[in-house]
PDB file of N, CA and C in Angstrom:
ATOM      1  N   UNK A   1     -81.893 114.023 -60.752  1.00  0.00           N
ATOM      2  CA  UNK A   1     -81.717 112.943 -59.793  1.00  0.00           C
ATOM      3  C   UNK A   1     -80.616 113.331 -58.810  1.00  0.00           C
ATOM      4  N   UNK A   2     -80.734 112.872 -57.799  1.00  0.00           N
ATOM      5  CA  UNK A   2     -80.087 113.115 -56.792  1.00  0.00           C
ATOM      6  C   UNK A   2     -78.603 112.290 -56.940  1.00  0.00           C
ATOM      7  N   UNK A   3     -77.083 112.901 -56.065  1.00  0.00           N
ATOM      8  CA  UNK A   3     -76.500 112.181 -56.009  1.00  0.00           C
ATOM      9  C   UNK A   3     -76.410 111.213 -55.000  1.00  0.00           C
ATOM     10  N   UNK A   4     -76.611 109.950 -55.711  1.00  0.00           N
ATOM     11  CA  UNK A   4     -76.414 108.697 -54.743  1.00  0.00           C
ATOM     12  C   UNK A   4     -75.942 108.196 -53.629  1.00  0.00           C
ATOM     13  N   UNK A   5     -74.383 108.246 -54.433  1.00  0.00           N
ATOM     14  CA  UNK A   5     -73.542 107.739 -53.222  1.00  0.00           C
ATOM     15  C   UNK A   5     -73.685 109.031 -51.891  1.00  0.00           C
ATOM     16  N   UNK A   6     -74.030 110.190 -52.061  1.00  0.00           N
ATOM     17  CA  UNK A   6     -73.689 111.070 -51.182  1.00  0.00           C
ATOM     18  C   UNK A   6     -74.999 110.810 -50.617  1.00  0.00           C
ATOM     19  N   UNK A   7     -76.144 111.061 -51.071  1.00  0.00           N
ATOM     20  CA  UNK A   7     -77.094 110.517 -49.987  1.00  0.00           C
ATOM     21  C   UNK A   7     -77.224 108.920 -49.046  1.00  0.00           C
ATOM     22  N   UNK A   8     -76.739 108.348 -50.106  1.00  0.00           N
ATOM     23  CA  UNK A   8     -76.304 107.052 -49.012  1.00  0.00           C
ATOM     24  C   UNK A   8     -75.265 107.432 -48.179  1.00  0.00           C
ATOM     25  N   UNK A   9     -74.847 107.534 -48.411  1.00  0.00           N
ATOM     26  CA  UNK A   9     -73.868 108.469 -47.190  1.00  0.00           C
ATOM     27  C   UNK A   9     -74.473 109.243 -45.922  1.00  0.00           C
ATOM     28  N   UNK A  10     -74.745 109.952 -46.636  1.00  0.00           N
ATOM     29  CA  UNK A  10     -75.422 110.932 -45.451  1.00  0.00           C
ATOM     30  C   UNK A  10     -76.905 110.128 -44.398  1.00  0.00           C
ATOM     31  N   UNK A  11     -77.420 109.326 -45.109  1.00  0.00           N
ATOM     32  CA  UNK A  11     -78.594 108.647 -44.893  1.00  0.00           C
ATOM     33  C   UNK A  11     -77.700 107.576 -43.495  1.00  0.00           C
ATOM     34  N   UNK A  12     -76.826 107.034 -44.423  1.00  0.00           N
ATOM     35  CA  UNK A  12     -76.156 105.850 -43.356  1.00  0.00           C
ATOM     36  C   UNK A  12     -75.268 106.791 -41.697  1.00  0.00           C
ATOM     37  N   UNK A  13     -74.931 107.705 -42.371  1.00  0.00           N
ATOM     38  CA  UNK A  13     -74.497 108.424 -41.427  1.00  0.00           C
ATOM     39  C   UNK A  13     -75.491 109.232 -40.181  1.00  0.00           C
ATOM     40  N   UNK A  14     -76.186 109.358 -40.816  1.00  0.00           N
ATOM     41  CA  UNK A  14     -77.541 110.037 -39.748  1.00  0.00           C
ATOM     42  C   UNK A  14     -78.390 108.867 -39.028  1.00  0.00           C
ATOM     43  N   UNK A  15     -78.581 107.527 -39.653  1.00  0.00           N
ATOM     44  CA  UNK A  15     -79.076 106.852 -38.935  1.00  0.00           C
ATOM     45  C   UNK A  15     -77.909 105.517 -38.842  1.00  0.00           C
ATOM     46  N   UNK A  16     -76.746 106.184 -38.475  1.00  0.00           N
ATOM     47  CA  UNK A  16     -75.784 105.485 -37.421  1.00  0.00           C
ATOM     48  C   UNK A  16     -75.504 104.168 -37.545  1.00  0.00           C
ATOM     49  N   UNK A  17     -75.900 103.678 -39.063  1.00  0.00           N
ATOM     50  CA  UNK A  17     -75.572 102.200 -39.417  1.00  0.00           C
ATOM     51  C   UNK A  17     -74.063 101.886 -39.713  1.00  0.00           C
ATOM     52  N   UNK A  18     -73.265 100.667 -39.891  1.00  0.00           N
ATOM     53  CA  UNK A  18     -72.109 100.646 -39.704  1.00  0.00           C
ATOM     54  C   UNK A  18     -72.456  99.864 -41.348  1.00  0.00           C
ATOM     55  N   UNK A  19     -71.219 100.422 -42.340  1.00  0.00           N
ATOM     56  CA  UNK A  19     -71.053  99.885 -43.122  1.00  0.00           C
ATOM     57  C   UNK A  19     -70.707  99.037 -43.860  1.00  0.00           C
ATOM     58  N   UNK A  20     -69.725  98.286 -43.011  1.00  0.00           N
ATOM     59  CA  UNK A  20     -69.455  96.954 -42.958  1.00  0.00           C
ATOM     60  C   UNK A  20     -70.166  95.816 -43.118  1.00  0.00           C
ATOM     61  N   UNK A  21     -71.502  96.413 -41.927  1.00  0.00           N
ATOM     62  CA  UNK A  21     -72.769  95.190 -41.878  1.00  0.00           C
ATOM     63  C   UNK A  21     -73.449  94.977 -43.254  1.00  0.00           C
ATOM     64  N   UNK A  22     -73.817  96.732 -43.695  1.00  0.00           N
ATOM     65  CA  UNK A  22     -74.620  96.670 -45.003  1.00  0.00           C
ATOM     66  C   UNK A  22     -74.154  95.804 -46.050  1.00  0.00           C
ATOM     67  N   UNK A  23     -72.852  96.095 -46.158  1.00  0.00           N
ATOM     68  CA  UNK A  23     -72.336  95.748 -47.120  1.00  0.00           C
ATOM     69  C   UNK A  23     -72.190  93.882 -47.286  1.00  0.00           C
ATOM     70  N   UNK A  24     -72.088  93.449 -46.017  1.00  0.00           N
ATOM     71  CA  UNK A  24     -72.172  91.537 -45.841  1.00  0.00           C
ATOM     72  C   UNK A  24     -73.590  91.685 -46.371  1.00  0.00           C
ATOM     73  N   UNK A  25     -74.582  92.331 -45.649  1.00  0.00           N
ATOM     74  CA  UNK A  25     -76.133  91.941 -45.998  1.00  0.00           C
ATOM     75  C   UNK A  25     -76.677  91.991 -47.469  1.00  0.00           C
ATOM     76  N   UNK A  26     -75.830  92.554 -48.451  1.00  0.00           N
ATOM     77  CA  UNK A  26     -76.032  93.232 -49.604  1.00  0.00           C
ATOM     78  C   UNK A  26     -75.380  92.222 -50.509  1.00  0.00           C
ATOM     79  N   UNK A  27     -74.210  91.572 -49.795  1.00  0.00           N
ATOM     80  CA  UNK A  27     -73.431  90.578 -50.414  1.00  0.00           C
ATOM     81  C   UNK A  27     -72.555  91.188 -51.366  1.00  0.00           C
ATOM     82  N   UNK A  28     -72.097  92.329 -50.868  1.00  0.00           N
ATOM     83  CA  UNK A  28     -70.416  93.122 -51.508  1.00  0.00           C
ATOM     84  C   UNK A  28     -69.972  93.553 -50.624  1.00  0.00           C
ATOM     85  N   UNK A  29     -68.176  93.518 -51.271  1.00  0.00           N
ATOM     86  CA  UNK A  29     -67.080  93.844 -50.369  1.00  0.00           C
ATOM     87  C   UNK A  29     -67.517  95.276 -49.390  1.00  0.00           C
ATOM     88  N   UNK A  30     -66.910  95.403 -48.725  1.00  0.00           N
ATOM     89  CA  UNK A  30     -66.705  96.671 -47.565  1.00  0.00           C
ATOM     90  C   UNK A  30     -66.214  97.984 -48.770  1.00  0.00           C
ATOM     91  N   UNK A  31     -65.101  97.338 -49.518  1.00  0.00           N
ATOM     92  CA  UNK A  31     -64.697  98.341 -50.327  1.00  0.00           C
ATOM     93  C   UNK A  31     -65.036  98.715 -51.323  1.00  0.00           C
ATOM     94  N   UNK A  32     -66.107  97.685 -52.155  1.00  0.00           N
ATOM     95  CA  UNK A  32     -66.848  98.148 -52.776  1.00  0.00           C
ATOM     96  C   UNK A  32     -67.821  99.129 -52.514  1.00  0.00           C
ATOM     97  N   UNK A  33     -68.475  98.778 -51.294  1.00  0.00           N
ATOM     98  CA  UNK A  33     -69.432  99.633 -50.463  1.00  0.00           C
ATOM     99  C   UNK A  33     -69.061 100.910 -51.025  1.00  0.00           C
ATOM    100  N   UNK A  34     -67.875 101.127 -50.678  1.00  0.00           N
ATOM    101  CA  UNK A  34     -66.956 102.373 -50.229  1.00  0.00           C
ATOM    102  C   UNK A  34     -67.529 103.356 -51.540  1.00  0.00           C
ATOM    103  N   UNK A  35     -67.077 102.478 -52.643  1.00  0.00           N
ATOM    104  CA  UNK A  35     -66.586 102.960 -54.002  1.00  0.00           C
ATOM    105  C   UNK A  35     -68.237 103.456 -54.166  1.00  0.00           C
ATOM    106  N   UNK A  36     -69.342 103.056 -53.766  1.00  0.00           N
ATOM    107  CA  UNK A  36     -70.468 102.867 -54.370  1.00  0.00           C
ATOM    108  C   UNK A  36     -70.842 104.646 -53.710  1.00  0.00           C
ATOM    109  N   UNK A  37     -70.354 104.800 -52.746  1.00  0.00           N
ATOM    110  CA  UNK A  37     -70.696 106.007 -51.752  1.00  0.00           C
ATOM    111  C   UNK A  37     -69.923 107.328 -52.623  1.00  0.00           C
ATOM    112  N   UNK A  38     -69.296 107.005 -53.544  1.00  0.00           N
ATOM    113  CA  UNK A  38     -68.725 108.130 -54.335  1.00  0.00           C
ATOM    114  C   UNK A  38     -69.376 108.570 -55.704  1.00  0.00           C
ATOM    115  N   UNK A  39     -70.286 107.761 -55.883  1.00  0.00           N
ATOM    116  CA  UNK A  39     -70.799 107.517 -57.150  1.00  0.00           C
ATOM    117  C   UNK A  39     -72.091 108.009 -57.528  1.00  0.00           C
ATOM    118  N   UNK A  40     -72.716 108.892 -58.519  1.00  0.00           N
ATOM    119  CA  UNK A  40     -73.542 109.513 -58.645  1.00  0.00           C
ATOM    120  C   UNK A  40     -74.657 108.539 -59.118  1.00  0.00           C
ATOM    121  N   UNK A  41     -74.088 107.616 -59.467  1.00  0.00           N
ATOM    122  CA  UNK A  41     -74.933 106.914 -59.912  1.00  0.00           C
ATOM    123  C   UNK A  41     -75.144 105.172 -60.153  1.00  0.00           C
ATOM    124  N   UNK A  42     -76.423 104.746 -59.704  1.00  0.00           N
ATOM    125  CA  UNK A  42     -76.221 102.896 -59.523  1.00  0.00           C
ATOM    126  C   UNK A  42     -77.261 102.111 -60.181  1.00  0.00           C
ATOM    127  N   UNK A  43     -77.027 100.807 -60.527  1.00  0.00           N
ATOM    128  CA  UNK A  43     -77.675 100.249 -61.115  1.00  0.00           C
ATOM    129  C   UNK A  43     -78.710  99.550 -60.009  1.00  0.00           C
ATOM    130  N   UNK A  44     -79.988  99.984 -60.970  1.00  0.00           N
ATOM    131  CA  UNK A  44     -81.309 100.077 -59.773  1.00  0.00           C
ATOM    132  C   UNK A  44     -81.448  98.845 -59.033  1.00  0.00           C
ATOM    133  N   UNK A  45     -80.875  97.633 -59.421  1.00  0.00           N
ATOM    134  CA  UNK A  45     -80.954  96.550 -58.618  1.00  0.00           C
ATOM    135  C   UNK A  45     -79.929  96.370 -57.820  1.00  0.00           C
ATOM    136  N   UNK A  46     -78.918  96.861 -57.660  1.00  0.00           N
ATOM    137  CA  UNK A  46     -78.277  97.083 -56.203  1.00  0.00           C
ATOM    138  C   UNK A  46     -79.347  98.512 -55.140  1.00  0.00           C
ATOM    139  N   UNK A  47     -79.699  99.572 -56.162  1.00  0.00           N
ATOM    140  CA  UNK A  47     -79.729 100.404 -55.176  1.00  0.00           C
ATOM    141  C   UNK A  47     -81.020 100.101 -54.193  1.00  0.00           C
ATOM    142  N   UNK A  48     -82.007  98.995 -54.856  1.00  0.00           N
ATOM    143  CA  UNK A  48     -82.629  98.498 -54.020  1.00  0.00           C
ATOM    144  C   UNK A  48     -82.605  97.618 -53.056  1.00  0.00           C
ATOM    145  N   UNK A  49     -81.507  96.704 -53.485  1.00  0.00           N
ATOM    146  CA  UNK A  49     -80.823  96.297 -52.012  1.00  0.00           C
ATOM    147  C   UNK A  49     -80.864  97.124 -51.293  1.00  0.00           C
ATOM    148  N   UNK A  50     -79.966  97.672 -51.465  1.00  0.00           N
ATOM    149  CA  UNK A  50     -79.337  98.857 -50.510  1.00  0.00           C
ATOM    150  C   UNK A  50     -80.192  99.317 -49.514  1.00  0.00           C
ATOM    151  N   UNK A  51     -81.182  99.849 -50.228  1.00  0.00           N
ATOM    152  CA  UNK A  51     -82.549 100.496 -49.588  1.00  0.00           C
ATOM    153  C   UNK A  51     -83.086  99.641 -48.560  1.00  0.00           C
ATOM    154  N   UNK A  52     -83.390  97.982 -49.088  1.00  0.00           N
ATOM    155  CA  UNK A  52     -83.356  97.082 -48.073  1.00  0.00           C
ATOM    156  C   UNK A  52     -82.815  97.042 -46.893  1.00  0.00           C
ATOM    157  N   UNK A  53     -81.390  97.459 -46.794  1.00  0.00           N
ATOM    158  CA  UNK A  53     -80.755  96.956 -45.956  1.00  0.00           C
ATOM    159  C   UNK A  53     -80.952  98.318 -45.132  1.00  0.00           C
ATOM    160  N   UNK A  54     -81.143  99.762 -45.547  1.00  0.00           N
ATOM    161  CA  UNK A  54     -81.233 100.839 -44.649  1.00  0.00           C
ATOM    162  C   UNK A  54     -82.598 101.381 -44.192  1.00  0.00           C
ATOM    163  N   UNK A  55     -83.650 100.632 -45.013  1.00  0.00           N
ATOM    164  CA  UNK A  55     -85.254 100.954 -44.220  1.00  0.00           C
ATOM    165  C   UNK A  55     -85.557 102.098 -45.067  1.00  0.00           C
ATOM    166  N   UNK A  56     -84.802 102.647 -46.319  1.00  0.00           N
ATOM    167  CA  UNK A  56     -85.326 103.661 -47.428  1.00  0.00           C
ATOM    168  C   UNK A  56     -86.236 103.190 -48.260  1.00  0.00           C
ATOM    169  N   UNK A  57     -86.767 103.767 -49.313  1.00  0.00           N
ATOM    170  CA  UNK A  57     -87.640 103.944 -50.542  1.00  0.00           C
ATOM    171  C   UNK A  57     -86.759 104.155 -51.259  1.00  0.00           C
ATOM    172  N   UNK A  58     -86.291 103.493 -52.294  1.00  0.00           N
ATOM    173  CA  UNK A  58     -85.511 103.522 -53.750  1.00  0.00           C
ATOM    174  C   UNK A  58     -86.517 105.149 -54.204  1.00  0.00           C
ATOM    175  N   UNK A  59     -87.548 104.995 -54.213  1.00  0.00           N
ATOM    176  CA  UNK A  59     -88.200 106.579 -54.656  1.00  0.00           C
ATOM    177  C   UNK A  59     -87.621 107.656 -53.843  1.00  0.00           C
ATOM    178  N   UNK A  60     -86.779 107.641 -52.723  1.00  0.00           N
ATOM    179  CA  UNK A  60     -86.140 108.647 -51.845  1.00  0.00           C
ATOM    180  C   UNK A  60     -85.090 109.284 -53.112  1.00  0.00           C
ATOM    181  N   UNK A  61     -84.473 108.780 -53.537  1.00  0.00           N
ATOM    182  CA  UNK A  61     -83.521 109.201 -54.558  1.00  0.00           C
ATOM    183  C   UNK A  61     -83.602 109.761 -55.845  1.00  0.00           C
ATOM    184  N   UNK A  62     -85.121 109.828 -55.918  1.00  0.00           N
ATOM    185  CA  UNK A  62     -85.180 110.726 -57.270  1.00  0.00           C
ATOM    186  C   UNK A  62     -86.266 112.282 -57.056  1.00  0.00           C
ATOM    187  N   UNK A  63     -85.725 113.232 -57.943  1.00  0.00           N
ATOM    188  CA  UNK A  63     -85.923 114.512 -57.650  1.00  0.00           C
ATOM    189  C   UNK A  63     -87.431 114.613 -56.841  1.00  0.00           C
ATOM    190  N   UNK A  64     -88.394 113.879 -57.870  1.00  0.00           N
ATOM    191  CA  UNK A  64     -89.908 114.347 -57.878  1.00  0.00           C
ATOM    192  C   UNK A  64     -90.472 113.477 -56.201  1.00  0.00           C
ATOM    193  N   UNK A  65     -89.664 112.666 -55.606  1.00  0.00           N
ATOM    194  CA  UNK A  65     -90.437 111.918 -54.856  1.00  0.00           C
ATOM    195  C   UNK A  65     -90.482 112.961 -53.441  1.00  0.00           C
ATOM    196  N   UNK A  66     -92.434 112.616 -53.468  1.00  0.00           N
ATOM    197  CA  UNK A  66     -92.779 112.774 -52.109  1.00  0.00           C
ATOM    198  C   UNK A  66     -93.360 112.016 -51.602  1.00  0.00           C
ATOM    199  N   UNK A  67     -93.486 111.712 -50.426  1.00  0.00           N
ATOM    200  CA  UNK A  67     -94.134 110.910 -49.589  1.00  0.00           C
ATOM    201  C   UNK A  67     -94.920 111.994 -48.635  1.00  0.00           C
ATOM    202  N   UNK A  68     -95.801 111.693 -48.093  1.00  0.00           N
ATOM    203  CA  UNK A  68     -96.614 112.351 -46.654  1.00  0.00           C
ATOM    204  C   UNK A  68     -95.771 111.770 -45.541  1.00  0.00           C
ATOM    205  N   UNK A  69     -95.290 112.466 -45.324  1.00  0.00           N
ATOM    206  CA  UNK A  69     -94.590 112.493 -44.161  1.00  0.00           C
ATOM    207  C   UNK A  69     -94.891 113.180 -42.616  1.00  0.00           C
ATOM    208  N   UNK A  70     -94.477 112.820 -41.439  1.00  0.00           N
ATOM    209  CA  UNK A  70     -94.835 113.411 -40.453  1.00  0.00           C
ATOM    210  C   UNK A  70     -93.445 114.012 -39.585  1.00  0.00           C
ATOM    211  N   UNK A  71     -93.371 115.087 -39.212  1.00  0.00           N
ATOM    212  CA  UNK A  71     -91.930 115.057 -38.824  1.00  0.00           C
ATOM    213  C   UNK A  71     -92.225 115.225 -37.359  1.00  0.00           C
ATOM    214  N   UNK A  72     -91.502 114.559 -36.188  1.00  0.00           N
ATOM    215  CA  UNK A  72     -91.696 114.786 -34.798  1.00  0.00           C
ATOM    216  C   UNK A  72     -90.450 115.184 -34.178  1.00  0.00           C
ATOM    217  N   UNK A  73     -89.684 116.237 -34.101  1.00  0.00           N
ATOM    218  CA  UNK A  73     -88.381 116.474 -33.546  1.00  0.00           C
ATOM    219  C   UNK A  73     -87.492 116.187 -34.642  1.00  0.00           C
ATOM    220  N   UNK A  74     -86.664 115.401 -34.719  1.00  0.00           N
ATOM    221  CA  UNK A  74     -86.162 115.191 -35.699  1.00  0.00           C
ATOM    222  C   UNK A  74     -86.056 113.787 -36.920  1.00  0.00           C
ATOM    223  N   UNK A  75     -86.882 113.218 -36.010  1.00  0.00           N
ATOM    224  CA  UNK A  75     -87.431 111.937 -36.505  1.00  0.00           C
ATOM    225  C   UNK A  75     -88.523 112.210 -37.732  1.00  0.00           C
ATOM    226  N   UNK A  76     -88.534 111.387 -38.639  1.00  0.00           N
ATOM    227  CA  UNK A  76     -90.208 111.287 -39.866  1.00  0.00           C
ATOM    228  C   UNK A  76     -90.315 110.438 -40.061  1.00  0.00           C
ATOM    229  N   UNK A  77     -91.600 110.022 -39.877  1.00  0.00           N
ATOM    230  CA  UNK A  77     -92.397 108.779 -40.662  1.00  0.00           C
ATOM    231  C   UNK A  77     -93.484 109.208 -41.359  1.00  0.00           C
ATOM    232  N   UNK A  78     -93.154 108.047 -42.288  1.00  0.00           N
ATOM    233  CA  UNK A  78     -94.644 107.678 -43.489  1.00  0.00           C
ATOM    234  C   UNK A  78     -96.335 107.761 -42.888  1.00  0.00           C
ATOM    235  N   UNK A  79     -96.941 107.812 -43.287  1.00  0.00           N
ATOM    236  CA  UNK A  79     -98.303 107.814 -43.032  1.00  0.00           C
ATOM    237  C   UNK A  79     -98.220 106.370 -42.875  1.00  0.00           C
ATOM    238  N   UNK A  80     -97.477 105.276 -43.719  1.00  0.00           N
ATOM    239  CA  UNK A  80     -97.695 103.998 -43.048  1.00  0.00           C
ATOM    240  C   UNK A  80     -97.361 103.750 -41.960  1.00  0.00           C
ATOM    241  N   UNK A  81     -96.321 104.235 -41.715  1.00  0.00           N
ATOM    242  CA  UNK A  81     -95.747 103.590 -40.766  1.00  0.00           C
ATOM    243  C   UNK A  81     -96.382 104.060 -39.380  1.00  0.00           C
ATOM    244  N   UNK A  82     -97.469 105.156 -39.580  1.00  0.00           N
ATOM    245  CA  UNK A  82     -98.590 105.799 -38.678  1.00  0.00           C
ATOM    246  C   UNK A  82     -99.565 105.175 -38.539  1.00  0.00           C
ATOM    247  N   UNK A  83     -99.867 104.872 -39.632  1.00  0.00           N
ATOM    248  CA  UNK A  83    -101.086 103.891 -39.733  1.00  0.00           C
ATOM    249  C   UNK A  83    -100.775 102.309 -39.038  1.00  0.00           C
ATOM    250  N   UNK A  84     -99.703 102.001 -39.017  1.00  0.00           N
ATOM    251  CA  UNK A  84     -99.563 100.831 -38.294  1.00  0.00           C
ATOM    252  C   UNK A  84     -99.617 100.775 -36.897  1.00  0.00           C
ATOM    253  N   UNK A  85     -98.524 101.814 -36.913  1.00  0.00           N
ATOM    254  CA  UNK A  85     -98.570 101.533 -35.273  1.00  0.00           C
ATOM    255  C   UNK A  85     -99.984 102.300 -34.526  1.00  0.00           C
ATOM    256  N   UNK A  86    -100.867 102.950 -35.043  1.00  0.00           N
ATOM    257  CA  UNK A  86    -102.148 102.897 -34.691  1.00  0.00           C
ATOM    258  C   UNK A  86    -103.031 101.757 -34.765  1.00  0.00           C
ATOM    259  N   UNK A  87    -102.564 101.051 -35.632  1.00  0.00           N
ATOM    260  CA  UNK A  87    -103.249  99.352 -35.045  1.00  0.00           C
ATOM    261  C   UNK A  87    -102.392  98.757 -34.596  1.00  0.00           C
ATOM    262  N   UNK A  88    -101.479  98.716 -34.104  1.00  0.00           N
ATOM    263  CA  UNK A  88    -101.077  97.980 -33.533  1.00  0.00           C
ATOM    264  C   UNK A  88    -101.365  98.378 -31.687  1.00  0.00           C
ATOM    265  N   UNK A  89    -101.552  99.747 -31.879  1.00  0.00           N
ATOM    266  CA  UNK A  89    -102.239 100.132 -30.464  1.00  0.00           C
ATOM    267  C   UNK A  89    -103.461  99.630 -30.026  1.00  0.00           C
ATOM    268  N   UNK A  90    -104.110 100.134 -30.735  1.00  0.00           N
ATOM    269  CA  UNK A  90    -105.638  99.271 -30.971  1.00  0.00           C
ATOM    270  C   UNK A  90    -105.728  97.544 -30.722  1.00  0.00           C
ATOM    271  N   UNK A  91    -104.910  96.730 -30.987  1.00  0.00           N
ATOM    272  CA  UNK A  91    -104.694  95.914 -30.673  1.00  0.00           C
ATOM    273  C   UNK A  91    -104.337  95.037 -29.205  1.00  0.00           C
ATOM    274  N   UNK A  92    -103.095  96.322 -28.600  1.00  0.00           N
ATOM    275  CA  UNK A  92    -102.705  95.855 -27.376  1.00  0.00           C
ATOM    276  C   UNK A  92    -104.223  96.362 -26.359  1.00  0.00           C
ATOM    277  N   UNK A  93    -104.807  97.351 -27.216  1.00  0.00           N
ATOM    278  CA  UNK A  93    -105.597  98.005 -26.006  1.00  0.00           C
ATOM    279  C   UNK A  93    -107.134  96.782 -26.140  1.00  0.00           C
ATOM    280  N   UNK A  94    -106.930  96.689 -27.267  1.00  0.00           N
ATOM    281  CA  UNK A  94    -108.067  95.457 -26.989  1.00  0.00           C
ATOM    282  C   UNK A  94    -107.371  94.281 -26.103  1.00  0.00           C
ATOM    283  N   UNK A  95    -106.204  93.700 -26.198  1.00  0.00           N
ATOM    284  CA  UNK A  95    -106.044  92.747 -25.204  1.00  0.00           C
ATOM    285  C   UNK A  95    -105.595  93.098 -24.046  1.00  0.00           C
ATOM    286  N   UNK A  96    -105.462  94.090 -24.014  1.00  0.00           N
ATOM    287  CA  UNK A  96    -105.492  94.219 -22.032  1.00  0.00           C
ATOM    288  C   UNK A  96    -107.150  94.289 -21.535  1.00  0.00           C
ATOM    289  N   UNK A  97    -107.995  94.880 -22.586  1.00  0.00           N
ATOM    290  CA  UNK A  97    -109.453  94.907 -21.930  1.00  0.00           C
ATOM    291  C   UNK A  97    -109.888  93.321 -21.980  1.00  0.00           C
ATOM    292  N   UNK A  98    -109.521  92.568 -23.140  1.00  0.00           N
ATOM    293  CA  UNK A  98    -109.696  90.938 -22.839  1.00  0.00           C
ATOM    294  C   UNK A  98    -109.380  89.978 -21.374  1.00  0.00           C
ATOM    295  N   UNK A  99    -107.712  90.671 -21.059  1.00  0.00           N
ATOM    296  CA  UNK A  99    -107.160  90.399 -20.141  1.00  0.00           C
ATOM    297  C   UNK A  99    -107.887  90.965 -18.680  1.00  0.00           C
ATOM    298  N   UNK A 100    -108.372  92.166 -19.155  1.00  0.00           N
ATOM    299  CA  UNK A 100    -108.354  92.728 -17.273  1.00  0.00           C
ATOM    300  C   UNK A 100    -110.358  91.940 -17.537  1.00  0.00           C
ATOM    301  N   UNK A 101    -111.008  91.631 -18.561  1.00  0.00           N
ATOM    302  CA  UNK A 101    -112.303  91.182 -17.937  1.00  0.00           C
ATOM    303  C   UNK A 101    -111.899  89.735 -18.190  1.00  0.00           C
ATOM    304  N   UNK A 102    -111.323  89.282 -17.779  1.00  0.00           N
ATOM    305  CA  UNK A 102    -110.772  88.031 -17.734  1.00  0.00           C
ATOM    306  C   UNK A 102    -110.292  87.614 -16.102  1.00  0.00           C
ATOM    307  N   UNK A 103    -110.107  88.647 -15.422  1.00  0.00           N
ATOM    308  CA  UNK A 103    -109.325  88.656 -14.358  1.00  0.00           C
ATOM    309  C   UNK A 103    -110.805  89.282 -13.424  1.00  0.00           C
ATOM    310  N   UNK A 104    -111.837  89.617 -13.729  1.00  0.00           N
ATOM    311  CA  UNK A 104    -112.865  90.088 -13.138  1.00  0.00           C
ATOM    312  C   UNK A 104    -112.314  91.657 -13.486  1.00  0.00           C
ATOM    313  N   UNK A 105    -112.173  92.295 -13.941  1.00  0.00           N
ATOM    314  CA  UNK A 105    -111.802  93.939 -13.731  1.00  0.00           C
ATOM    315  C   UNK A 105    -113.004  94.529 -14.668  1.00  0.00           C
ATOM    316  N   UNK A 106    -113.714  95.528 -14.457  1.00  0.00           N
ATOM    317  CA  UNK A 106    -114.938  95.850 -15.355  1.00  0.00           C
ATOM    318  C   UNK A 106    -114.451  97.203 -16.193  1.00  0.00           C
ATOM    319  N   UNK A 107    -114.890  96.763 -17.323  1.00  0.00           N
ATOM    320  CA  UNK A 107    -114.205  98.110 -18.427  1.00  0.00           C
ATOM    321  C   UNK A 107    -114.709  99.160 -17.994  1.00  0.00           C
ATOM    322  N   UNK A 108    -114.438 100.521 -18.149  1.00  0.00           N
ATOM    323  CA  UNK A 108    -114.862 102.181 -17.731  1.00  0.00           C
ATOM    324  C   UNK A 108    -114.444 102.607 -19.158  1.00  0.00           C
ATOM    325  N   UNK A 109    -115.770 102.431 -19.526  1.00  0.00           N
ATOM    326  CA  UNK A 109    -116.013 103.310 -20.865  1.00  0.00           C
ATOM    327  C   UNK A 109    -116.799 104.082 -21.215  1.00  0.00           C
TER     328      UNK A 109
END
């Protein structure tokens, strides 16, 4: 298993969250926070808060986990999170074709 606090660390640090906030949203001190970031190891119902509050997978933290991932520059997302926003495209593109034959405009398809 991975160490914890150091990947929360590094995790919070790369995506530029302020720790202060997490830590109100999580409902513990700032300095607890602190203490938690040194620690190899947490009890799984905080570390899923946690995860909550930073947009992780509690499965990010243990050796065997993979996900399908997509990497674009330096950014990765999930296959879900691919899969969504491909409907959610699909979506806008159906309502602008609602919208523009609504307005008289004729689809070119």
């Amino acid at each position: 298993m991975k160490h914890i606090g150091q990947e929360l660390f590094n995790i919070i640090e790369q995506k530029k969250l302020i720790k202060k906030e997490i830590a109100k949203q999580i409902g513990i001190t700032p300095v607890y926070f602190s203490a938690i970031m040194r620690k190899d190891s947490i009890d799984a119902e905080l570390l899923e808060r946690i995860c909550k509050a930073i947009s992780v997978s509690p499965a990010y933290f243990f050796d065997d986990y993979t996900e399908n991932k997509n990497v674009i520059g330096d950014v990765s997302i999930s296959q879900g999170e691919v899969d969504l926003l491909k409907s959610m495209l699909e979506e806008k593109e159906r309502t602008i074709k609602i919208l523009m034959q609504a307005k008289g405009f004729e689809s070119r398809q």
